[in-house]
PDB file of N, CA and C in Angstrom:
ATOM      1  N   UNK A   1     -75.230 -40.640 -42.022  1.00  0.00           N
ATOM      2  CA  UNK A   1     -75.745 -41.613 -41.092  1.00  0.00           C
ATOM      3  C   UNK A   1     -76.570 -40.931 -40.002  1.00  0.00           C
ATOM      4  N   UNK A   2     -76.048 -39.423 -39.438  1.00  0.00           N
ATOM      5  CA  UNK A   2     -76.913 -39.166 -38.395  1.00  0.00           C
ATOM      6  C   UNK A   2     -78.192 -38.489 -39.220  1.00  0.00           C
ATOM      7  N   UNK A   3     -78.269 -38.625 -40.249  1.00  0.00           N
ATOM      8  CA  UNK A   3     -79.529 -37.573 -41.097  1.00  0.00           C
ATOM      9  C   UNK A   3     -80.542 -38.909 -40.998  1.00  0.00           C
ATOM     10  N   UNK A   4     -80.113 -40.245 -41.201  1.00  0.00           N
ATOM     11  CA  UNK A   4     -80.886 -41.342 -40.987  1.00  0.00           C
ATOM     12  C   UNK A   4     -81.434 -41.473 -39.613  1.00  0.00           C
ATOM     13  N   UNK A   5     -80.574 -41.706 -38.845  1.00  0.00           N
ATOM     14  CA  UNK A   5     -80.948 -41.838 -37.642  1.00  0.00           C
ATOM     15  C   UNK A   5     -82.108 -40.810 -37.059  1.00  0.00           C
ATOM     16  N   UNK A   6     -81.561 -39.010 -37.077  1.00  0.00           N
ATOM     17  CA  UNK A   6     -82.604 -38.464 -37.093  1.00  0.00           C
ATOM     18  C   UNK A   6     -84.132 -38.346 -37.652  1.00  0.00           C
ATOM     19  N   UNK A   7     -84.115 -38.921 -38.881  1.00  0.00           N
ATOM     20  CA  UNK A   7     -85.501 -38.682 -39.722  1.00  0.00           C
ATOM     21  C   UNK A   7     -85.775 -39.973 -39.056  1.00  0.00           C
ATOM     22  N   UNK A   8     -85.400 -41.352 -38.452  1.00  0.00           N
ATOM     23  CA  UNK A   8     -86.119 -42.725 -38.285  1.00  0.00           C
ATOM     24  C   UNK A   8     -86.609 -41.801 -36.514  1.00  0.00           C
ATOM     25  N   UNK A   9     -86.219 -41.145 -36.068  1.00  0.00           N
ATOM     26  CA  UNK A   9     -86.750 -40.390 -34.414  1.00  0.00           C
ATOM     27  C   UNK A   9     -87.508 -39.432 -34.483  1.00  0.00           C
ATOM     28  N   UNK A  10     -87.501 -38.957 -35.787  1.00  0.00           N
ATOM     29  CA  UNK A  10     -88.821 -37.849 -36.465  1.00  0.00           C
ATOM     30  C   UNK A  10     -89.789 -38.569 -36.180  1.00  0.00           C
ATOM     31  N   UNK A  11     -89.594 -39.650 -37.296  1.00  0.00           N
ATOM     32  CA  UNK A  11     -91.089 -40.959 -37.725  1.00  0.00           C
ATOM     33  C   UNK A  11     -91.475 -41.142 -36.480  1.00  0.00           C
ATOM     34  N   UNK A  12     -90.557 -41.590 -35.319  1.00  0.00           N
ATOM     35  CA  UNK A  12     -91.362 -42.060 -34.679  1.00  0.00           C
ATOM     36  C   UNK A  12     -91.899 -41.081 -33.364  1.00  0.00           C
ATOM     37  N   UNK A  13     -91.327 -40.605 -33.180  1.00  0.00           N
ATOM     38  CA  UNK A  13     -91.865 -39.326 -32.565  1.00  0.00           C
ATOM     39  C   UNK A  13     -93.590 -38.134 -33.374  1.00  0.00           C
ATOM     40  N   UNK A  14     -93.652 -38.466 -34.577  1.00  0.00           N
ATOM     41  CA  UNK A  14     -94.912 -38.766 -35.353  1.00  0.00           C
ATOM     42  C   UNK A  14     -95.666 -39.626 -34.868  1.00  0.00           C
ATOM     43  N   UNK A  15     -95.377 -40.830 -35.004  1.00  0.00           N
ATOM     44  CA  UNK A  15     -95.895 -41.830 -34.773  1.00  0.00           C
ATOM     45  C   UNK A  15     -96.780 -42.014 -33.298  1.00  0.00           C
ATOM     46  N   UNK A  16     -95.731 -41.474 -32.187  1.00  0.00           N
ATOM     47  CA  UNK A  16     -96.342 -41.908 -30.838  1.00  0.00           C
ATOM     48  C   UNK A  16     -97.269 -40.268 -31.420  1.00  0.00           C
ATOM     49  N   UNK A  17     -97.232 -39.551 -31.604  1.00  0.00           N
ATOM     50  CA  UNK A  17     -97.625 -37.910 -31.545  1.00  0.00           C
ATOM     51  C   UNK A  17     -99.408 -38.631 -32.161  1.00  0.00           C
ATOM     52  N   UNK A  18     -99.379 -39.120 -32.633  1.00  0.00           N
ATOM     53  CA  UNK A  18    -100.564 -39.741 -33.667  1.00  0.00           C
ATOM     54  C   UNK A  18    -101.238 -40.580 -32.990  1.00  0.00           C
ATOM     55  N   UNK A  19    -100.983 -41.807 -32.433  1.00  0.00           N
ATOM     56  CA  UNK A  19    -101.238 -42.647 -31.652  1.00  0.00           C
ATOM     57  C   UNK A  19    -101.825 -41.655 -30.431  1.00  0.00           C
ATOM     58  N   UNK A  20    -101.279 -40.893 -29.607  1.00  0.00           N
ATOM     59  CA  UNK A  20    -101.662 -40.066 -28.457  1.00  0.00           C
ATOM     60  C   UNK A  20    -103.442 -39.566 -29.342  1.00  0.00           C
ATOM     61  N   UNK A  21    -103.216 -38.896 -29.512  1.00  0.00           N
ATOM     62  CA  UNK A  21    -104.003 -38.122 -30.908  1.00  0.00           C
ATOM     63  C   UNK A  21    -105.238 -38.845 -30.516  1.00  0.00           C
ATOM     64  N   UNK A  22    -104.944 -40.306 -31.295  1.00  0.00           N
ATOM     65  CA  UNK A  22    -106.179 -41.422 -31.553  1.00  0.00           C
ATOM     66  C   UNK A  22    -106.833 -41.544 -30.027  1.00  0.00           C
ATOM     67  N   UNK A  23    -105.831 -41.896 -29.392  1.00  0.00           N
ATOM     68  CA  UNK A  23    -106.174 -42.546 -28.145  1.00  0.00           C
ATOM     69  C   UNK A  23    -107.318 -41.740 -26.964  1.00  0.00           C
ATOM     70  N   UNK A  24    -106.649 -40.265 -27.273  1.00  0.00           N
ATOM     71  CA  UNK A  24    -107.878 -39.406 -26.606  1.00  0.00           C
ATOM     72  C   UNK A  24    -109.459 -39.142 -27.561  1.00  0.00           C
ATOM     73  N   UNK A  25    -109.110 -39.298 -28.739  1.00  0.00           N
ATOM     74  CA  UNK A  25    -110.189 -39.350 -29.193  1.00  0.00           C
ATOM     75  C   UNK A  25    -111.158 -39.948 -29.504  1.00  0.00           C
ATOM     76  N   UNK A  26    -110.365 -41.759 -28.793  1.00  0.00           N
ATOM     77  CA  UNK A  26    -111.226 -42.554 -28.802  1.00  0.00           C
ATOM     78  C   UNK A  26    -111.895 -42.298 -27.590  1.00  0.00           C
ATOM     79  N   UNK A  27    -111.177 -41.928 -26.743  1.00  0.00           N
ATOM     80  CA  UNK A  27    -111.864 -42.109 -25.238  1.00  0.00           C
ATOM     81  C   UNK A  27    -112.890 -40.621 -25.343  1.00  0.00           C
ATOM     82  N   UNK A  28    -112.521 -39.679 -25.944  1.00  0.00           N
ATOM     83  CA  UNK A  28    -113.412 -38.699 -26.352  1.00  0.00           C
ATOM     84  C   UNK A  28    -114.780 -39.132 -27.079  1.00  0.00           C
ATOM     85  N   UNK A  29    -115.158 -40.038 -27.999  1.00  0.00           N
ATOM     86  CA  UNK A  29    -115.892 -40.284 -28.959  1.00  0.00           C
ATOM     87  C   UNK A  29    -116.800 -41.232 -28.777  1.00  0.00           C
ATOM     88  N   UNK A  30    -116.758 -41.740 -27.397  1.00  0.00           N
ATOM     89  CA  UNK A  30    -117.166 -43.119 -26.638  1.00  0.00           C
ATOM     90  C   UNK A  30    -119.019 -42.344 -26.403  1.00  0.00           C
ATOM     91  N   UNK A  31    -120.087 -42.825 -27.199  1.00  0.00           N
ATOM     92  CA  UNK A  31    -121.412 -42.545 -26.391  1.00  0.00           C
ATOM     93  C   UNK A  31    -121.746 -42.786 -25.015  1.00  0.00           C
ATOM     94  N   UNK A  32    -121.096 -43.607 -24.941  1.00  0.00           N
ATOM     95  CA  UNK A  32    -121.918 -43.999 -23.019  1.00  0.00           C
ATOM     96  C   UNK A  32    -121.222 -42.977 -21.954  1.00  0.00           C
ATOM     97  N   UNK A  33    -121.877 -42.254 -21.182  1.00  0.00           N
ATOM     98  CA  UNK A  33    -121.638 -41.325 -20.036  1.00  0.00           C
ATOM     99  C   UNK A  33    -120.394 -42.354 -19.747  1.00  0.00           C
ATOM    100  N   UNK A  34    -120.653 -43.614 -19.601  1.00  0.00           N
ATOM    101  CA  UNK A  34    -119.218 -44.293 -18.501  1.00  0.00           C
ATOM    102  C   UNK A  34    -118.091 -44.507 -18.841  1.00  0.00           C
ATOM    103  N   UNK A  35    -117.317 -44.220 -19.658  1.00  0.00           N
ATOM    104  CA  UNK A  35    -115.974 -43.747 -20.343  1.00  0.00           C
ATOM    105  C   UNK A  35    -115.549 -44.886 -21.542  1.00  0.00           C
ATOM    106  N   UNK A  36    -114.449 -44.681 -21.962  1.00  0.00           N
ATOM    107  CA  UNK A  36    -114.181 -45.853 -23.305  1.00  0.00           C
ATOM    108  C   UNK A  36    -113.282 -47.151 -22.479  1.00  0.00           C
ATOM    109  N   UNK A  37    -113.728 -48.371 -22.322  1.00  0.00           N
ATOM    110  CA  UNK A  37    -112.985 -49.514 -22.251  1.00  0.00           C
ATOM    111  C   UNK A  37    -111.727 -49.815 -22.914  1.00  0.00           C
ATOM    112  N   UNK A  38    -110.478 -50.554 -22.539  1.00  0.00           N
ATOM    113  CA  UNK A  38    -109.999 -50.963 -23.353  1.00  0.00           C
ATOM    114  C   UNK A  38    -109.775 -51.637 -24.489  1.00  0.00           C
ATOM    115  N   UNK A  39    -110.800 -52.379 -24.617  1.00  0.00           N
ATOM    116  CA  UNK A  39    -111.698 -52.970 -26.130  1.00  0.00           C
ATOM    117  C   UNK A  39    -112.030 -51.457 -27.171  1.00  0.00           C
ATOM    118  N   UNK A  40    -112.898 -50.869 -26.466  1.00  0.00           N
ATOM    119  CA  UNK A  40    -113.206 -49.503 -27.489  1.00  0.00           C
ATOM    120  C   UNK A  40    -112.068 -48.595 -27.994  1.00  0.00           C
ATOM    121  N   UNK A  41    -110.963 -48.738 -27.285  1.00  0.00           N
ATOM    122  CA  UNK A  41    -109.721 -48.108 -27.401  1.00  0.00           C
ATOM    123  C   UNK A  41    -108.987 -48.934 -28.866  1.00  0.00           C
ATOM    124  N   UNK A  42    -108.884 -49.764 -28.548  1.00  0.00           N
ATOM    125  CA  UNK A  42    -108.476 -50.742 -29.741  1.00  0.00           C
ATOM    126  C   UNK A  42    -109.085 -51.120 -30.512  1.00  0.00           C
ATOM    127  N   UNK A  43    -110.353 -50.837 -31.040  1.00  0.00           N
ATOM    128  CA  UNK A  43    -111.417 -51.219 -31.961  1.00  0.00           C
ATOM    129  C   UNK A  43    -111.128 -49.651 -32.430  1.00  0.00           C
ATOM    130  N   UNK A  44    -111.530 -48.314 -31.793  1.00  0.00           N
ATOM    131  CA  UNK A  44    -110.653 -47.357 -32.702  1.00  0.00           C
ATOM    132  C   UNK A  44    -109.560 -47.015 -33.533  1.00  0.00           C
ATOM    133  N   UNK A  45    -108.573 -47.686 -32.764  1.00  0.00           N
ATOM    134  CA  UNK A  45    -107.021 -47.568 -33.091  1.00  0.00           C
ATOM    135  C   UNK A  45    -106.749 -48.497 -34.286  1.00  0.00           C
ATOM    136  N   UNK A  46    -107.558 -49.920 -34.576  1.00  0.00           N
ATOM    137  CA  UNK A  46    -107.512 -50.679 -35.395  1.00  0.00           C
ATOM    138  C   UNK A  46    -108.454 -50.186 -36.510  1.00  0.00           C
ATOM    139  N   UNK A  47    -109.785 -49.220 -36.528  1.00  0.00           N
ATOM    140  CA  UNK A  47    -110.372 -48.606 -37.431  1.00  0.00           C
ATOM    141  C   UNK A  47    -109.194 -47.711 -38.199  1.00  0.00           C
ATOM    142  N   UNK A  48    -108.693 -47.278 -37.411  1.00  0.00           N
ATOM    143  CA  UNK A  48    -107.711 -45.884 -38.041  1.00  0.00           C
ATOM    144  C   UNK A  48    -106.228 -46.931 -38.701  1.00  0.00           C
ATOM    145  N   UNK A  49    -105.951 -47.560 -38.261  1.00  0.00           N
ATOM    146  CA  UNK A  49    -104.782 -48.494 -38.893  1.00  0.00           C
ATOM    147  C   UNK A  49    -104.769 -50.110 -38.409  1.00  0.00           C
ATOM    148  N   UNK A  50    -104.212 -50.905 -39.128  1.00  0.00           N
ATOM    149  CA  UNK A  50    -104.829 -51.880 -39.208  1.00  0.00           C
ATOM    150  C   UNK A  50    -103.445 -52.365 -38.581  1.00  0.00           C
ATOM    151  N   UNK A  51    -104.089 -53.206 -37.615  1.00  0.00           N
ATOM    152  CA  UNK A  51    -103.040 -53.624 -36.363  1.00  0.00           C
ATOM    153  C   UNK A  51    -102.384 -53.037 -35.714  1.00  0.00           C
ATOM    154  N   UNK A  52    -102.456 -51.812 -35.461  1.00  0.00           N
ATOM    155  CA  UNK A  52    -101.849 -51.024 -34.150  1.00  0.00           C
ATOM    156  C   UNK A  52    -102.132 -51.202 -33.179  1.00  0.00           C
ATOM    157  N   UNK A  53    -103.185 -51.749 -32.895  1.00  0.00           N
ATOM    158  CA  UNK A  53    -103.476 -52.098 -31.619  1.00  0.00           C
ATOM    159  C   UNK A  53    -103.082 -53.326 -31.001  1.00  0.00           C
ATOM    160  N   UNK A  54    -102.294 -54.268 -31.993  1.00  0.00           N
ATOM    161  CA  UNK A  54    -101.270 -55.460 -31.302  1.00  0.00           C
ATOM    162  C   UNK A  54    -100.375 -55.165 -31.030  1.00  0.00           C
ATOM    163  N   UNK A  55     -99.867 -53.502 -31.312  1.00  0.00           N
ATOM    164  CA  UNK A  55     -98.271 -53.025 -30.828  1.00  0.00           C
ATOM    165  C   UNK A  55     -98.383 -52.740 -29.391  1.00  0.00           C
ATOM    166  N   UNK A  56     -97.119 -52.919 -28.757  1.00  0.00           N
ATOM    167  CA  UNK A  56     -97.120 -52.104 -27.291  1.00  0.00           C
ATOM    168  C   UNK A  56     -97.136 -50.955 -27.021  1.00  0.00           C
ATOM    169  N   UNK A  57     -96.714 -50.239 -28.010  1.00  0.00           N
ATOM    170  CA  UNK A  57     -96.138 -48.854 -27.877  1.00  0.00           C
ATOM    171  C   UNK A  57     -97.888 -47.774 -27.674  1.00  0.00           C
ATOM    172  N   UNK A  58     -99.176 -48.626 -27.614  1.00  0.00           N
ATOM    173  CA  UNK A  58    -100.704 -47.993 -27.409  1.00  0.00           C
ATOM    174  C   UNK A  58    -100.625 -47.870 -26.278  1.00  0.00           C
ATOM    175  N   UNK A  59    -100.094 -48.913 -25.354  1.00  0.00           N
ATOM    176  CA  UNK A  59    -100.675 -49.385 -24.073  1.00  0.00           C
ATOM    177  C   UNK A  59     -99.419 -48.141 -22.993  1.00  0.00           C
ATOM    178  N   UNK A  60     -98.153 -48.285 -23.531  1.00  0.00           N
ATOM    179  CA  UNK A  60     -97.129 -47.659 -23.096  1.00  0.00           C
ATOM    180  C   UNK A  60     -97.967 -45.771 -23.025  1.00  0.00           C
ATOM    181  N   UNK A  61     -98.590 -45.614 -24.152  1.00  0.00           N
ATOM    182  CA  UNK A  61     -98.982 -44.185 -24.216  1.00  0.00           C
ATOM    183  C   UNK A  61    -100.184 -43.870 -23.174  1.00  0.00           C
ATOM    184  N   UNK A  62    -101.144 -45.071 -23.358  1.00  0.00           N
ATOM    185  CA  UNK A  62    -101.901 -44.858 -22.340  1.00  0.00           C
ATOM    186  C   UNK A  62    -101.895 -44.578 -21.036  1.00  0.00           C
ATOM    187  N   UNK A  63    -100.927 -45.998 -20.522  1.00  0.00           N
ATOM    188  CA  UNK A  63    -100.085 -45.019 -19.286  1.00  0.00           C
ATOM    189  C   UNK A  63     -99.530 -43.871 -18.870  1.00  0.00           C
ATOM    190  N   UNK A  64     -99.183 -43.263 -19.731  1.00  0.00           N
ATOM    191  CA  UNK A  64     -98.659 -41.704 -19.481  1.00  0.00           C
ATOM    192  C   UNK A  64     -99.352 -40.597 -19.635  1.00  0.00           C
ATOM    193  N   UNK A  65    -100.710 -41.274 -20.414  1.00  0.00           N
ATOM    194  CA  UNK A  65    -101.477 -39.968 -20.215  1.00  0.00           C
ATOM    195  C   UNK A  65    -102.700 -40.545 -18.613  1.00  0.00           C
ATOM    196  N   UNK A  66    -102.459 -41.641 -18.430  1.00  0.00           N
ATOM    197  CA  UNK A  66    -103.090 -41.364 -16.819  1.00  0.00           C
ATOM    198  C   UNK A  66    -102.157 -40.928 -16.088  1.00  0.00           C
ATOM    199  N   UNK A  67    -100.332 -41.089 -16.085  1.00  0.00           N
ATOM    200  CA  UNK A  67     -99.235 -40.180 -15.303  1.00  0.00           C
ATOM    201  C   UNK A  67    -100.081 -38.910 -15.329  1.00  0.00           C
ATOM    202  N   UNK A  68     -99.595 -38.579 -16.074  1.00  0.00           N
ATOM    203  CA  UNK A  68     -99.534 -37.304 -16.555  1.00  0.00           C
ATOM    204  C   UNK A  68    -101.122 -36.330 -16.509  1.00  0.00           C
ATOM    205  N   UNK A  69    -102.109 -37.183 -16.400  1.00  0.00           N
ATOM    206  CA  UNK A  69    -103.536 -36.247 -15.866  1.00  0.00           C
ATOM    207  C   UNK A  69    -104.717 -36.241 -16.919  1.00  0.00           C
ATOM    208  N   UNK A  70    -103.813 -36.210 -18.126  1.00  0.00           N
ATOM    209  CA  UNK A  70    -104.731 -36.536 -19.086  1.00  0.00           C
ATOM    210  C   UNK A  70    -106.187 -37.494 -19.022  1.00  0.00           C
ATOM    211  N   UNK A  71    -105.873 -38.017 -18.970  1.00  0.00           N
ATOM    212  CA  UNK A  71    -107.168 -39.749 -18.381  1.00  0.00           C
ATOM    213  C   UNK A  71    -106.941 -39.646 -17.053  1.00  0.00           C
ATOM    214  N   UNK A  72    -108.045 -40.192 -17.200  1.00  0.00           N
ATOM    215  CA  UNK A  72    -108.521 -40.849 -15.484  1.00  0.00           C
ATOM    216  C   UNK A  72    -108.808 -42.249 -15.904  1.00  0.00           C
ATOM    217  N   UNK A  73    -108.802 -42.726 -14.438  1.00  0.00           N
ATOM    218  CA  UNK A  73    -109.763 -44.405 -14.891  1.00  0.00           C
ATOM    219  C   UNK A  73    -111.095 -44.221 -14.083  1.00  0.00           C
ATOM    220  N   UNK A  74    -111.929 -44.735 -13.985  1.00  0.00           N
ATOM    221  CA  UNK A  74    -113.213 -44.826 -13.305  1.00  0.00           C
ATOM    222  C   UNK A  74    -113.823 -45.793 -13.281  1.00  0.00           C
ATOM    223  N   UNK A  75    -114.097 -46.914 -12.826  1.00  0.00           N
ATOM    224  CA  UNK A  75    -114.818 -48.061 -12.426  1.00  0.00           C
ATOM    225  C   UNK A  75    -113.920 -49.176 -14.058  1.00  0.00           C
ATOM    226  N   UNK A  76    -112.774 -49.354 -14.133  1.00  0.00           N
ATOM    227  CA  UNK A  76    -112.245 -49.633 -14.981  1.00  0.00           C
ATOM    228  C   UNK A  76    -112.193 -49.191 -16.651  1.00  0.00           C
ATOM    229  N   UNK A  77    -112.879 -47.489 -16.795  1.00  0.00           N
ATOM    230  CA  UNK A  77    -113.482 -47.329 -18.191  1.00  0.00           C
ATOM    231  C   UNK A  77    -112.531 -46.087 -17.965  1.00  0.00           C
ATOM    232  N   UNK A  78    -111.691 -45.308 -18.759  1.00  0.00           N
ATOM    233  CA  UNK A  78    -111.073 -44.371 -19.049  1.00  0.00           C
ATOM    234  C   UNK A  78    -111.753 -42.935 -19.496  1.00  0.00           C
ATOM    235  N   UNK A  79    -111.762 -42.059 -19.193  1.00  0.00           N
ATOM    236  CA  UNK A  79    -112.243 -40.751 -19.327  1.00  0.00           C
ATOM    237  C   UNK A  79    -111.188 -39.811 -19.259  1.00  0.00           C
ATOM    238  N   UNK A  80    -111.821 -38.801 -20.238  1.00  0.00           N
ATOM    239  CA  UNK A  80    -110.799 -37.625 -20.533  1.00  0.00           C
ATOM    240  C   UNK A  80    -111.128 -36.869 -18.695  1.00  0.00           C
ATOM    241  N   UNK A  81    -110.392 -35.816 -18.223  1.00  0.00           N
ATOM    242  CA  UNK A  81    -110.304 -35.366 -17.013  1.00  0.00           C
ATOM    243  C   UNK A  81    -110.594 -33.931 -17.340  1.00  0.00           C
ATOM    244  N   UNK A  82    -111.666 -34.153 -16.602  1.00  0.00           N
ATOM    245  CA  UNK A  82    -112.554 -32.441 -16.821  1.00  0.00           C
ATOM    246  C   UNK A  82    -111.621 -31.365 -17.041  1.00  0.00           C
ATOM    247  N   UNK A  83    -110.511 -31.201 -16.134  1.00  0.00           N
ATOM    248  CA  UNK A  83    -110.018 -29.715 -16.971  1.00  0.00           C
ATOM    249  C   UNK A  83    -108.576 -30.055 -18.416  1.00  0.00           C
ATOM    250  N   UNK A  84    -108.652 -31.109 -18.672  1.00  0.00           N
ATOM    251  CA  UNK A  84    -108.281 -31.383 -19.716  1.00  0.00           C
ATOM    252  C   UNK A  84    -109.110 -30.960 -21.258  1.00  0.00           C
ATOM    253  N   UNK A  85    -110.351 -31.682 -20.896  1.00  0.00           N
ATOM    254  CA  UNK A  85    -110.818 -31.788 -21.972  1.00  0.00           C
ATOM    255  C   UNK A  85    -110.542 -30.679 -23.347  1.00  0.00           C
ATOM    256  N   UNK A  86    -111.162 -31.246 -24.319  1.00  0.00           N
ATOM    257  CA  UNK A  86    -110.841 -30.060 -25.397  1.00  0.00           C
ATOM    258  C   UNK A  86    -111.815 -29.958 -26.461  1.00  0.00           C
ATOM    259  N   UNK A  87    -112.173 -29.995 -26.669  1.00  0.00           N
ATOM    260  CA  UNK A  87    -113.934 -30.345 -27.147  1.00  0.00           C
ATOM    261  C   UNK A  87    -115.246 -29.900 -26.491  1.00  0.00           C
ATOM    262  N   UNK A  88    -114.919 -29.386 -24.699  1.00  0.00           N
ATOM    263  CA  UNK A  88    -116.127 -28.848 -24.560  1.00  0.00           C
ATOM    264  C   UNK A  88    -117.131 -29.935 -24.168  1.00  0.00           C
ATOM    265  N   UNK A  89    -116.935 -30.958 -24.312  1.00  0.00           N
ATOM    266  CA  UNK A  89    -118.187 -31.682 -24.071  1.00  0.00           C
ATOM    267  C   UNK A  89    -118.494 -32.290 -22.684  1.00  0.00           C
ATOM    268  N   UNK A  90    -118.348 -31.705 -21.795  1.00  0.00           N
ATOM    269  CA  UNK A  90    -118.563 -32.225 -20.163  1.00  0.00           C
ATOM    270  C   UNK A  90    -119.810 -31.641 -20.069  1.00  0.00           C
ATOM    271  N   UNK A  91    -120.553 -32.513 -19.192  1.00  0.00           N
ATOM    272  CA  UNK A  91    -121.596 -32.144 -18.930  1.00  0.00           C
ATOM    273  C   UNK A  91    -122.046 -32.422 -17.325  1.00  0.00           C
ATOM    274  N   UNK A  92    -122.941 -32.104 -16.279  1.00  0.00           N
ATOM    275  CA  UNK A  92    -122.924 -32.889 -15.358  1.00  0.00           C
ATOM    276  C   UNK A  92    -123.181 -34.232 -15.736  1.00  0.00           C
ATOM    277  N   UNK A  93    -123.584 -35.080 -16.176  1.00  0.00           N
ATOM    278  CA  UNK A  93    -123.814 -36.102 -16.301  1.00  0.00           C
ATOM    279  C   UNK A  93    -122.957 -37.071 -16.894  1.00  0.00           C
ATOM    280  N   UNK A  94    -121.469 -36.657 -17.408  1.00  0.00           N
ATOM    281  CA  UNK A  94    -120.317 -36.825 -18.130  1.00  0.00           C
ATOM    282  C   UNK A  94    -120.091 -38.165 -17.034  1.00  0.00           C
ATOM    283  N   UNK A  95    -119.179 -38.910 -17.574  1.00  0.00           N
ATOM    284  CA  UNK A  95    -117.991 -39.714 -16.713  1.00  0.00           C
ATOM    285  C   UNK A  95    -116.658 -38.969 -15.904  1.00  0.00           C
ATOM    286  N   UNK A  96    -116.913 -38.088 -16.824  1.00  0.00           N
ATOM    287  CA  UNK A  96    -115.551 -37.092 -16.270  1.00  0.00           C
ATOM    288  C   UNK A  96    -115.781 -36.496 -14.900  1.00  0.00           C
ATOM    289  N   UNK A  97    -117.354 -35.928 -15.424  1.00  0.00           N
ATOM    290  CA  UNK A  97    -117.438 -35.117 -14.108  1.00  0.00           C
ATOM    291  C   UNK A  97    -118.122 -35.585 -12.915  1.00  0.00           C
ATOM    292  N   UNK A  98    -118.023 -36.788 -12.969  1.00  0.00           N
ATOM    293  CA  UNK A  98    -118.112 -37.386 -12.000  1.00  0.00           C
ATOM    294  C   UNK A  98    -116.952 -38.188 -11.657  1.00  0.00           C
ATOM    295  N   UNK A  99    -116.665 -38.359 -12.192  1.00  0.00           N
ATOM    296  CA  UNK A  99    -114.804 -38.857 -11.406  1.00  0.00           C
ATOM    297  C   UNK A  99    -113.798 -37.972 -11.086  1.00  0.00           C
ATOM    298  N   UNK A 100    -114.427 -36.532 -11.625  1.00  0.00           N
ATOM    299  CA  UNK A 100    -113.581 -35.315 -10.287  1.00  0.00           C
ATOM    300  C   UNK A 100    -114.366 -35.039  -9.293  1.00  0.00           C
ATOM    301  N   UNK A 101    -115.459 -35.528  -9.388  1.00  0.00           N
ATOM    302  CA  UNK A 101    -116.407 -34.510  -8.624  1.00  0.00           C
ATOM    303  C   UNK A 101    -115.780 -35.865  -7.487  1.00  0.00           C
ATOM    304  N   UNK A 102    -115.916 -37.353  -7.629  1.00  0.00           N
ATOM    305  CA  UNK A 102    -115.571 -37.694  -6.904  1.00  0.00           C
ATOM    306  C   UNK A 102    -113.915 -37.579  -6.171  1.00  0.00           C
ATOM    307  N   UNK A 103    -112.840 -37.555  -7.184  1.00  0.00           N
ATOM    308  CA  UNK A 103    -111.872 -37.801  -6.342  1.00  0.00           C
ATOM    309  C   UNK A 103    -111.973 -35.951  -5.501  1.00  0.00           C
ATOM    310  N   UNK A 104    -112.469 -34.984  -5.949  1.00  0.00           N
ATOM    311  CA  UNK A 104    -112.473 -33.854  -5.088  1.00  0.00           C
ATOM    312  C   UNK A 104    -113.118 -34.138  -3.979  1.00  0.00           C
ATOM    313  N   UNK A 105    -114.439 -34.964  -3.773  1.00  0.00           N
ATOM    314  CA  UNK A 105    -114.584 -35.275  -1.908  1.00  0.00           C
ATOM    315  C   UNK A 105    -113.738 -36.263  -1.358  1.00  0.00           C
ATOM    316  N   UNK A 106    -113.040 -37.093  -1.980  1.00  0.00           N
ATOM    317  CA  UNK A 106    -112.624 -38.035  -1.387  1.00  0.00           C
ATOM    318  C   UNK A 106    -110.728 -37.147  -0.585  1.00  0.00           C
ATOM    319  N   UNK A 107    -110.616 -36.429  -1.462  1.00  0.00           N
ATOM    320  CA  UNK A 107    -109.348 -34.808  -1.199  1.00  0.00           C
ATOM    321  C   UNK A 107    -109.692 -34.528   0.079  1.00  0.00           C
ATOM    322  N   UNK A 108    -111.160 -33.906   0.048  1.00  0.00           N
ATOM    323  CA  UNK A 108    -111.685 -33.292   0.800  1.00  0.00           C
ATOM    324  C   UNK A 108    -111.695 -33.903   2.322  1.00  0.00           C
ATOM    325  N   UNK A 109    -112.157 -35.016   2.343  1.00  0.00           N
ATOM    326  CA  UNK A 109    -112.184 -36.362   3.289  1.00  0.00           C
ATOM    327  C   UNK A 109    -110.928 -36.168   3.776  1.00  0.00           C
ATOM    328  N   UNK A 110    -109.830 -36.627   3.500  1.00  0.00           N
ATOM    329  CA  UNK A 110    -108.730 -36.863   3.681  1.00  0.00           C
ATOM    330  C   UNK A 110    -107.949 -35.465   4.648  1.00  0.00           C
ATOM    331  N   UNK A 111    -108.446 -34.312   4.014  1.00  0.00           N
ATOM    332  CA  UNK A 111    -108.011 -33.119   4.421  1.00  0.00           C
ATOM    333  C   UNK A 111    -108.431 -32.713   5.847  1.00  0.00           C
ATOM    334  N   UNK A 112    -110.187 -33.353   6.071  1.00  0.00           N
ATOM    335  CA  UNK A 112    -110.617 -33.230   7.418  1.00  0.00           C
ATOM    336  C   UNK A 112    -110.453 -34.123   8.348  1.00  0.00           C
ATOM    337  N   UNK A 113    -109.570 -35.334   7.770  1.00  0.00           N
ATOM    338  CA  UNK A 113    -109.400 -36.628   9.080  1.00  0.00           C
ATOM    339  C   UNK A 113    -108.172 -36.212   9.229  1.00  0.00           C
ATOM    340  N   UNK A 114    -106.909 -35.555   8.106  1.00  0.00           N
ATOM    341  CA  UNK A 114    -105.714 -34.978   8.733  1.00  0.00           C
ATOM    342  C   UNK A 114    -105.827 -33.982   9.683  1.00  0.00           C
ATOM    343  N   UNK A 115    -107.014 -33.095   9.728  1.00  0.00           N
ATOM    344  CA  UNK A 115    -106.609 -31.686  10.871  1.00  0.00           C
ATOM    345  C   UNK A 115    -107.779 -32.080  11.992  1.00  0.00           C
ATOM    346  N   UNK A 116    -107.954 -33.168  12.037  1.00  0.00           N
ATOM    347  CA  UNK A 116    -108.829 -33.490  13.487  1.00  0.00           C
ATOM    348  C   UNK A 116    -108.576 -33.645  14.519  1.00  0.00           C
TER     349      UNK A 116
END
């Protein structure tokens, strides 16, 4: 019984491992400088398997990779976070690098109205 239990926490521990996977690579794979929408997120995820993207368990992952640093959001469109990336593909003109470049002055801001 626990050999069941374990291999059904394998699967799914696969499962979210895969889903993560997709999810940056949709937001990776997005042409427009301004990051992948949540529509483009799920029009990937549903290319790669058919109805995953009506499960919760997409939306649950997504959240944790903006916890966690992975994503950013930016004017509501998701972007990988410049020193994340893994692919190399930032450019100045990226979404990325402009949503550090911004939250780094807005740091910055904050740092000179605290010691005034």
């Amino acid at each position: 019984m626990d050999a069941s239990k374990n291999d059904k926490a394998k699967k799914q521990s696969k499962e979210k491992t895969k889903l993560r996977r997709w999810i940056l690579k949709a937001v990776e794979d997005v042409e427009s400088n301004k990051g992948a929408s949540v529509h483009d997120i799920q029009k990937f995820l549903d290319s790669k398997k058919d109805g995953i993207s009506s499960r919760p368990e997409w939306k649950r992952i997504l959240k944790k990779l903006l916890n966690i640093g992975q994503l950013m959001k930016n004017d509501g469109r998701y972007v990988i976070s410049k020193w994340r990336l893994t692919s190399g593909k930032v450019t100045k003109n990226s979404a990325a690098h402009k949503a550090n470049k911004e939250v780094r002055g807005i740091r910055i801001l904050q740092l000179i109205r605290k010691y005034r």
